[in-house]
PDB file of N, CA and C in Angstrom:
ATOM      1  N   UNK A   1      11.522   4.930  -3.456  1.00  0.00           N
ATOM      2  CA  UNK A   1      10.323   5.637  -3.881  1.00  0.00           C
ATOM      3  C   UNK A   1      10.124   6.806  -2.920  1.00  0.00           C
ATOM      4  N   UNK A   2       9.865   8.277  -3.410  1.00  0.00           N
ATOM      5  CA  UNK A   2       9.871   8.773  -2.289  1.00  0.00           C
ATOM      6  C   UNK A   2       8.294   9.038  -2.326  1.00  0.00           C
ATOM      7  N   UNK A   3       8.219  10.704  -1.401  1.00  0.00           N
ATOM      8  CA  UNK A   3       6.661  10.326  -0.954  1.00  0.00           C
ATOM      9  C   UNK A   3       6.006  10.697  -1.629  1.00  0.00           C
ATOM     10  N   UNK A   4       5.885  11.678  -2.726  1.00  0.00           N
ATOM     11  CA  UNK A   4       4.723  11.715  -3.538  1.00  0.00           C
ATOM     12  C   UNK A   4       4.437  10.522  -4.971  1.00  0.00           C
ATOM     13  N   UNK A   5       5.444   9.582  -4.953  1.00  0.00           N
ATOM     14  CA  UNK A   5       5.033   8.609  -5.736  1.00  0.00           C
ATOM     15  C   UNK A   5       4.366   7.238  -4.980  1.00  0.00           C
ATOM     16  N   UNK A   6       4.382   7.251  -3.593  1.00  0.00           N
ATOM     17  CA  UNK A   6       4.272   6.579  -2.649  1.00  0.00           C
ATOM     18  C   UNK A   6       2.679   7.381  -2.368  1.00  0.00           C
ATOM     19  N   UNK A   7       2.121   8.362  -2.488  1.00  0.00           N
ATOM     20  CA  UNK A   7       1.178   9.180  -2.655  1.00  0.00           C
ATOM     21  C   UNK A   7       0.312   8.773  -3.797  1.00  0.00           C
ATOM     22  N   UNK A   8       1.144   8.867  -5.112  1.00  0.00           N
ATOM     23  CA  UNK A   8       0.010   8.870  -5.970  1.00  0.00           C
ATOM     24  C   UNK A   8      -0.122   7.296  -6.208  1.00  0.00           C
ATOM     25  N   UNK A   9       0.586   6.305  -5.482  1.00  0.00           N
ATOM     26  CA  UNK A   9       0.514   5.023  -6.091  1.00  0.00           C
ATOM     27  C   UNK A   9      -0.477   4.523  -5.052  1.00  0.00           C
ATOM     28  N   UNK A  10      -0.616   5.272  -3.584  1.00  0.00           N
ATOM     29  CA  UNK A  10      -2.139   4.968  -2.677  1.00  0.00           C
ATOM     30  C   UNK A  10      -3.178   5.442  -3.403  1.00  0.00           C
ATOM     31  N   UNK A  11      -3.472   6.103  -3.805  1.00  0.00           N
ATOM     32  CA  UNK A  11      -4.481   6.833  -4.415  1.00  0.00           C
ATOM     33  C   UNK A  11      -4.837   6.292  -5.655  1.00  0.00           C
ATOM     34  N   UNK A  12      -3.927   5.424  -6.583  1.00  0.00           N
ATOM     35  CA  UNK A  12      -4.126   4.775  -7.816  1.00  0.00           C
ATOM     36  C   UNK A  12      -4.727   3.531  -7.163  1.00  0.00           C
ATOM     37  N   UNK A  13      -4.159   2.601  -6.312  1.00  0.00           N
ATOM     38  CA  UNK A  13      -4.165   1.681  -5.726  1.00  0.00           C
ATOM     39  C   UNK A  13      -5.863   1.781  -5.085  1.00  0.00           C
ATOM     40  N   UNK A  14      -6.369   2.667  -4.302  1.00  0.00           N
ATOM     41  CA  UNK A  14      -7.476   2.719  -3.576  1.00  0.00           C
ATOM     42  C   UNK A  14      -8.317   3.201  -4.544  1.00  0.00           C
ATOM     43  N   UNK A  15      -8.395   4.069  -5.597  1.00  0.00           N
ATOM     44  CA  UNK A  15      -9.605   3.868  -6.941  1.00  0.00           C
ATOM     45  C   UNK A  15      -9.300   2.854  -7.470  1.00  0.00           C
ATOM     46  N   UNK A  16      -8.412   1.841  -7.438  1.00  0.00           N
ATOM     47  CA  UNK A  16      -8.388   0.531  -8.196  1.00  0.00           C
ATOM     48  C   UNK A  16      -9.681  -0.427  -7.298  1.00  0.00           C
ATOM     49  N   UNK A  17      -9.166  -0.778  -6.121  1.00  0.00           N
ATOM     50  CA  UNK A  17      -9.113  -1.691  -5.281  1.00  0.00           C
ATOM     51  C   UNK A  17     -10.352  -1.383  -3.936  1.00  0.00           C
ATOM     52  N   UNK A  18     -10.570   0.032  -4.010  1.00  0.00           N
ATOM     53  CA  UNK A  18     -11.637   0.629  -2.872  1.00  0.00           C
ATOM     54  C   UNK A  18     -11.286  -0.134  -1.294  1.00  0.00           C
ATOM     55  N   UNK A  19     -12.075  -0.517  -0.933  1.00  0.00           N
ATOM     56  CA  UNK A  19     -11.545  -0.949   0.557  1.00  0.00           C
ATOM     57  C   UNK A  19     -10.963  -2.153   0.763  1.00  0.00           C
ATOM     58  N   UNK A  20     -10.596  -2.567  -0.041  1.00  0.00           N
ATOM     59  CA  UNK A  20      -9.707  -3.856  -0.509  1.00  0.00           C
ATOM     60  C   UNK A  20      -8.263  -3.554  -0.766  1.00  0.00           C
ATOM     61  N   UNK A  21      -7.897  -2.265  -1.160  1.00  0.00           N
ATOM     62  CA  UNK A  21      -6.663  -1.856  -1.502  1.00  0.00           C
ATOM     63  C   UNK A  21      -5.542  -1.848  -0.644  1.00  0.00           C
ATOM     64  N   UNK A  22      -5.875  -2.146   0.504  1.00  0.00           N
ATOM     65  CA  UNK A  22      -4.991  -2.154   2.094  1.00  0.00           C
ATOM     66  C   UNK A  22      -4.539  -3.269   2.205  1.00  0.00           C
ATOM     67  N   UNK A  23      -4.980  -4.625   1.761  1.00  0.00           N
ATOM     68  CA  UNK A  23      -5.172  -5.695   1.556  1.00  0.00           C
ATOM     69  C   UNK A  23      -4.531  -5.860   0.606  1.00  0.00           C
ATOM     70  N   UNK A  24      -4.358  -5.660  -0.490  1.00  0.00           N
ATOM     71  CA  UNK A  24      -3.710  -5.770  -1.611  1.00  0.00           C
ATOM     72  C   UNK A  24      -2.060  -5.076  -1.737  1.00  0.00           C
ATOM     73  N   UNK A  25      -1.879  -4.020  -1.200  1.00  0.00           N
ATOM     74  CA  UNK A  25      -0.670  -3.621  -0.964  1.00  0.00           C
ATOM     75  C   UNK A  25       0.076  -4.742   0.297  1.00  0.00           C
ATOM     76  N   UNK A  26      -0.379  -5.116   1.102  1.00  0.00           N
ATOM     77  CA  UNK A  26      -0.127  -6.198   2.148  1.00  0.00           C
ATOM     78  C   UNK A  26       0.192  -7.434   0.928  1.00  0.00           C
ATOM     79  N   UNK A  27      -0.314  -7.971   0.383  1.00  0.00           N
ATOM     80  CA  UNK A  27      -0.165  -8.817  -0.177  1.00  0.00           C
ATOM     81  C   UNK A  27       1.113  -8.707  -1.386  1.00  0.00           C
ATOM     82  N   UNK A  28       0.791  -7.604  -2.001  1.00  0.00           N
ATOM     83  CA  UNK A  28       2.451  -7.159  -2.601  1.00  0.00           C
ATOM     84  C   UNK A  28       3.048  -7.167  -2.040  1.00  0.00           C
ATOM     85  N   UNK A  29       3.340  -6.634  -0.821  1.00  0.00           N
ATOM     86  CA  UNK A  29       4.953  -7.099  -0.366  1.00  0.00           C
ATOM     87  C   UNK A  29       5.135  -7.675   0.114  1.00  0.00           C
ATOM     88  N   UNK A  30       4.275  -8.867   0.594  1.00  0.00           N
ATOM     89  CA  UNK A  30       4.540 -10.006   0.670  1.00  0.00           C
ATOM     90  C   UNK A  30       5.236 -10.979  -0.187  1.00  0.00           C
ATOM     91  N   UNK A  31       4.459 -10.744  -1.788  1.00  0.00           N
ATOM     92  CA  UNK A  31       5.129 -11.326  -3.114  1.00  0.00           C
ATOM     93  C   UNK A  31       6.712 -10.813  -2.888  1.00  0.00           C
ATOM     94  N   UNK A  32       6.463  -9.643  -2.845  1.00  0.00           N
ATOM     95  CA  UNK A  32       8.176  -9.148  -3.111  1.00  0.00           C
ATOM     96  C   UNK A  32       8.862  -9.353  -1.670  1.00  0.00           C
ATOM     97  N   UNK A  33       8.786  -9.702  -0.798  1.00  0.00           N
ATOM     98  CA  UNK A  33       9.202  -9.870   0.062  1.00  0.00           C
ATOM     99  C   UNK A  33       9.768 -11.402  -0.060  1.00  0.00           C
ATOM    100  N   UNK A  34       8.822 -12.776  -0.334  1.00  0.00           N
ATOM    101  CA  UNK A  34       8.761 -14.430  -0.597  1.00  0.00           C
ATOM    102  C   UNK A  34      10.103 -14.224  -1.745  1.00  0.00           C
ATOM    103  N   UNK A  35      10.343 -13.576  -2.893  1.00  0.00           N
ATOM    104  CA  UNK A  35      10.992 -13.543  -4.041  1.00  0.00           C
ATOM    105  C   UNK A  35      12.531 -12.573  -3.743  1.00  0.00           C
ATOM    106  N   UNK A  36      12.475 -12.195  -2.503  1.00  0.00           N
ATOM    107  CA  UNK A  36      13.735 -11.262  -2.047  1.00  0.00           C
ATOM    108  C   UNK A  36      13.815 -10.213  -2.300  1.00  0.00           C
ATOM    109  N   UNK A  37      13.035  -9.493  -3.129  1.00  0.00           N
ATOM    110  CA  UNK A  37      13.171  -7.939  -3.760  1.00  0.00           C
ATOM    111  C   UNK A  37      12.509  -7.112  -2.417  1.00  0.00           C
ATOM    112  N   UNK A  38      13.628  -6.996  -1.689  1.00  0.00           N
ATOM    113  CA  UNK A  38      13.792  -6.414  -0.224  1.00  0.00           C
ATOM    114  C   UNK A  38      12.610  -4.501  -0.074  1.00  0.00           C
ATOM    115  N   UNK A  39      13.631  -4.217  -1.006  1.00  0.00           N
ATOM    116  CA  UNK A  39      13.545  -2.444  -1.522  1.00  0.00           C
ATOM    117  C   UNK A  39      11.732  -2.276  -1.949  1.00  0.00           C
ATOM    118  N   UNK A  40      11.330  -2.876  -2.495  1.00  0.00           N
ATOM    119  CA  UNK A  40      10.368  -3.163  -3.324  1.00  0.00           C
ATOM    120  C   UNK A  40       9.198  -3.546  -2.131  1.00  0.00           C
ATOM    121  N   UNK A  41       9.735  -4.131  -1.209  1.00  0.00           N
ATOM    122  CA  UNK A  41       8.219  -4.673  -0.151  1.00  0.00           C
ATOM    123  C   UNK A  41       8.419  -3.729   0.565  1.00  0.00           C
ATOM    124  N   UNK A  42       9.335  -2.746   0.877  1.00  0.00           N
ATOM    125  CA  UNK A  42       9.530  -1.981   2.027  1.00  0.00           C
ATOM    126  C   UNK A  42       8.558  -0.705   0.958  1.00  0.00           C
ATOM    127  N   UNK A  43       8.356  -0.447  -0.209  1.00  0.00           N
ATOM    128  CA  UNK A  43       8.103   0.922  -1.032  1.00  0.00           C
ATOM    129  C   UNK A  43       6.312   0.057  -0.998  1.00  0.00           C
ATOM    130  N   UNK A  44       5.929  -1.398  -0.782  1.00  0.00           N
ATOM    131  CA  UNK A  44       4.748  -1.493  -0.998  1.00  0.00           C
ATOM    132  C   UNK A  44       4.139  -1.503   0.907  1.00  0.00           C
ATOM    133  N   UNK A  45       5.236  -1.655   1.557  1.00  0.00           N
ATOM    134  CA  UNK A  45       4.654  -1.811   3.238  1.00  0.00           C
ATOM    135  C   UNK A  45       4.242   0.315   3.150  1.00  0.00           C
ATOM    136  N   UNK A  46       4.779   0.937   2.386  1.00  0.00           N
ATOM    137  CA  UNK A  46       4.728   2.169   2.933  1.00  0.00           C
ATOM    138  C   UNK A  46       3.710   2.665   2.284  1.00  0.00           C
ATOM    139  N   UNK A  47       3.142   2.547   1.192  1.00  0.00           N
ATOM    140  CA  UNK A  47       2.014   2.593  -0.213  1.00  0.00           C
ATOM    141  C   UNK A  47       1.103   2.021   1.332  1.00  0.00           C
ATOM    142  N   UNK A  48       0.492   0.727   1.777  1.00  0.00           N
ATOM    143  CA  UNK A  48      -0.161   0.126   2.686  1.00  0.00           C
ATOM    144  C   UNK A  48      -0.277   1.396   3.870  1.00  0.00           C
ATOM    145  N   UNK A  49       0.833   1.853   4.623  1.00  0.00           N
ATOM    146  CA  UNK A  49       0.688   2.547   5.247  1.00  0.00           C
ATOM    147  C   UNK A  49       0.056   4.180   4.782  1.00  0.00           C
ATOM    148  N   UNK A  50       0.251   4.242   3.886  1.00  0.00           N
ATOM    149  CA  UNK A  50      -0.406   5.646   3.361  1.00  0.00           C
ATOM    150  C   UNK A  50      -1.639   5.346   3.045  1.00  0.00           C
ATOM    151  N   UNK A  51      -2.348   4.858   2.708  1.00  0.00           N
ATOM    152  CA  UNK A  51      -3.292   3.980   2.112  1.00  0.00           C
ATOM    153  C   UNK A  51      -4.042   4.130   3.230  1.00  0.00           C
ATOM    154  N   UNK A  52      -3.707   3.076   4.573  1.00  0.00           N
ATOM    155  CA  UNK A  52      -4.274   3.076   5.329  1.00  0.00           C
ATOM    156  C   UNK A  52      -4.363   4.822   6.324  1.00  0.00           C
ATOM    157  N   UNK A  53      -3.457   5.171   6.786  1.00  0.00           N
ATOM    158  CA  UNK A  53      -3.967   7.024   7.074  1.00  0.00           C
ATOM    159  C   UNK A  53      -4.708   8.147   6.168  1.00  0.00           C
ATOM    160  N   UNK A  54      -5.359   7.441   5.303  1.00  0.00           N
ATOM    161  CA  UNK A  54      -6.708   8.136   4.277  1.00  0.00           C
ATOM    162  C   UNK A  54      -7.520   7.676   4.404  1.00  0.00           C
ATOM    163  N   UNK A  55      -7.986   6.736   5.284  1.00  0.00           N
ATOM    164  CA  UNK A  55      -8.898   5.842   5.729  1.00  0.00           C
ATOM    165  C   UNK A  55      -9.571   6.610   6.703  1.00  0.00           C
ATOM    166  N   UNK A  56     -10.911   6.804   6.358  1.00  0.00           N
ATOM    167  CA  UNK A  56     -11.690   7.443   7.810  1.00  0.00           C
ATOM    168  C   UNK A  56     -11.724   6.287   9.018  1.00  0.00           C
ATOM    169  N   UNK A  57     -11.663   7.242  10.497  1.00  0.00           N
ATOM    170  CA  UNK A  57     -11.436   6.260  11.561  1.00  0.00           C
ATOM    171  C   UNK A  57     -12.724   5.103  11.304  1.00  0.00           C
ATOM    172  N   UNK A  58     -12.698   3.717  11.737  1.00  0.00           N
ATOM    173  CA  UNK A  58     -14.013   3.057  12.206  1.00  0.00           C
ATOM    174  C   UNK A  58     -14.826   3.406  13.024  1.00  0.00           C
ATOM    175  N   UNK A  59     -15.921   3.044  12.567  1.00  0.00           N
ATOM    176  CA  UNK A  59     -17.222   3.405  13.995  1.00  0.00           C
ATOM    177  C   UNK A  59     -17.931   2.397  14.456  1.00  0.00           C
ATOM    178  N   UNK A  60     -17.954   2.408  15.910  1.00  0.00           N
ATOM    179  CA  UNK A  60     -18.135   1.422  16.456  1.00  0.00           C
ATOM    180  C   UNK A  60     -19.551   1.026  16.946  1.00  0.00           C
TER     181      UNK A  60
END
């Protein structure tokens, strides 16, 4: 997957899911990770990581 589908699938993913969506990509590739589809958890660990750098910092 490269990066602008890895782009628009954070952005589908986070109007799906709102601040839950970080969480939910974690949990996909986990599925695909338990089931062996290697390629597939590594394209949802990176969706998670994009996901999460659109995230405004926390305030403490």
């Amino acid at each position: 997957m490269d990066a602008i589908q890895i782009s628009h699938y954070a952005g589908a993913l986070y109007r799906a899911h709102g601040d839950k969506a970080e969480v939910e990509a974690a949990r996909r590739a986990r599925e695909c990770e338990e089931r062996g589809r290697l390629s597939e958890a590594q394209d949802w660990r990176s969706i998670r990581a994009a996901i999460h750098s659109r995230r405004p910092p926390r305030q403490s």
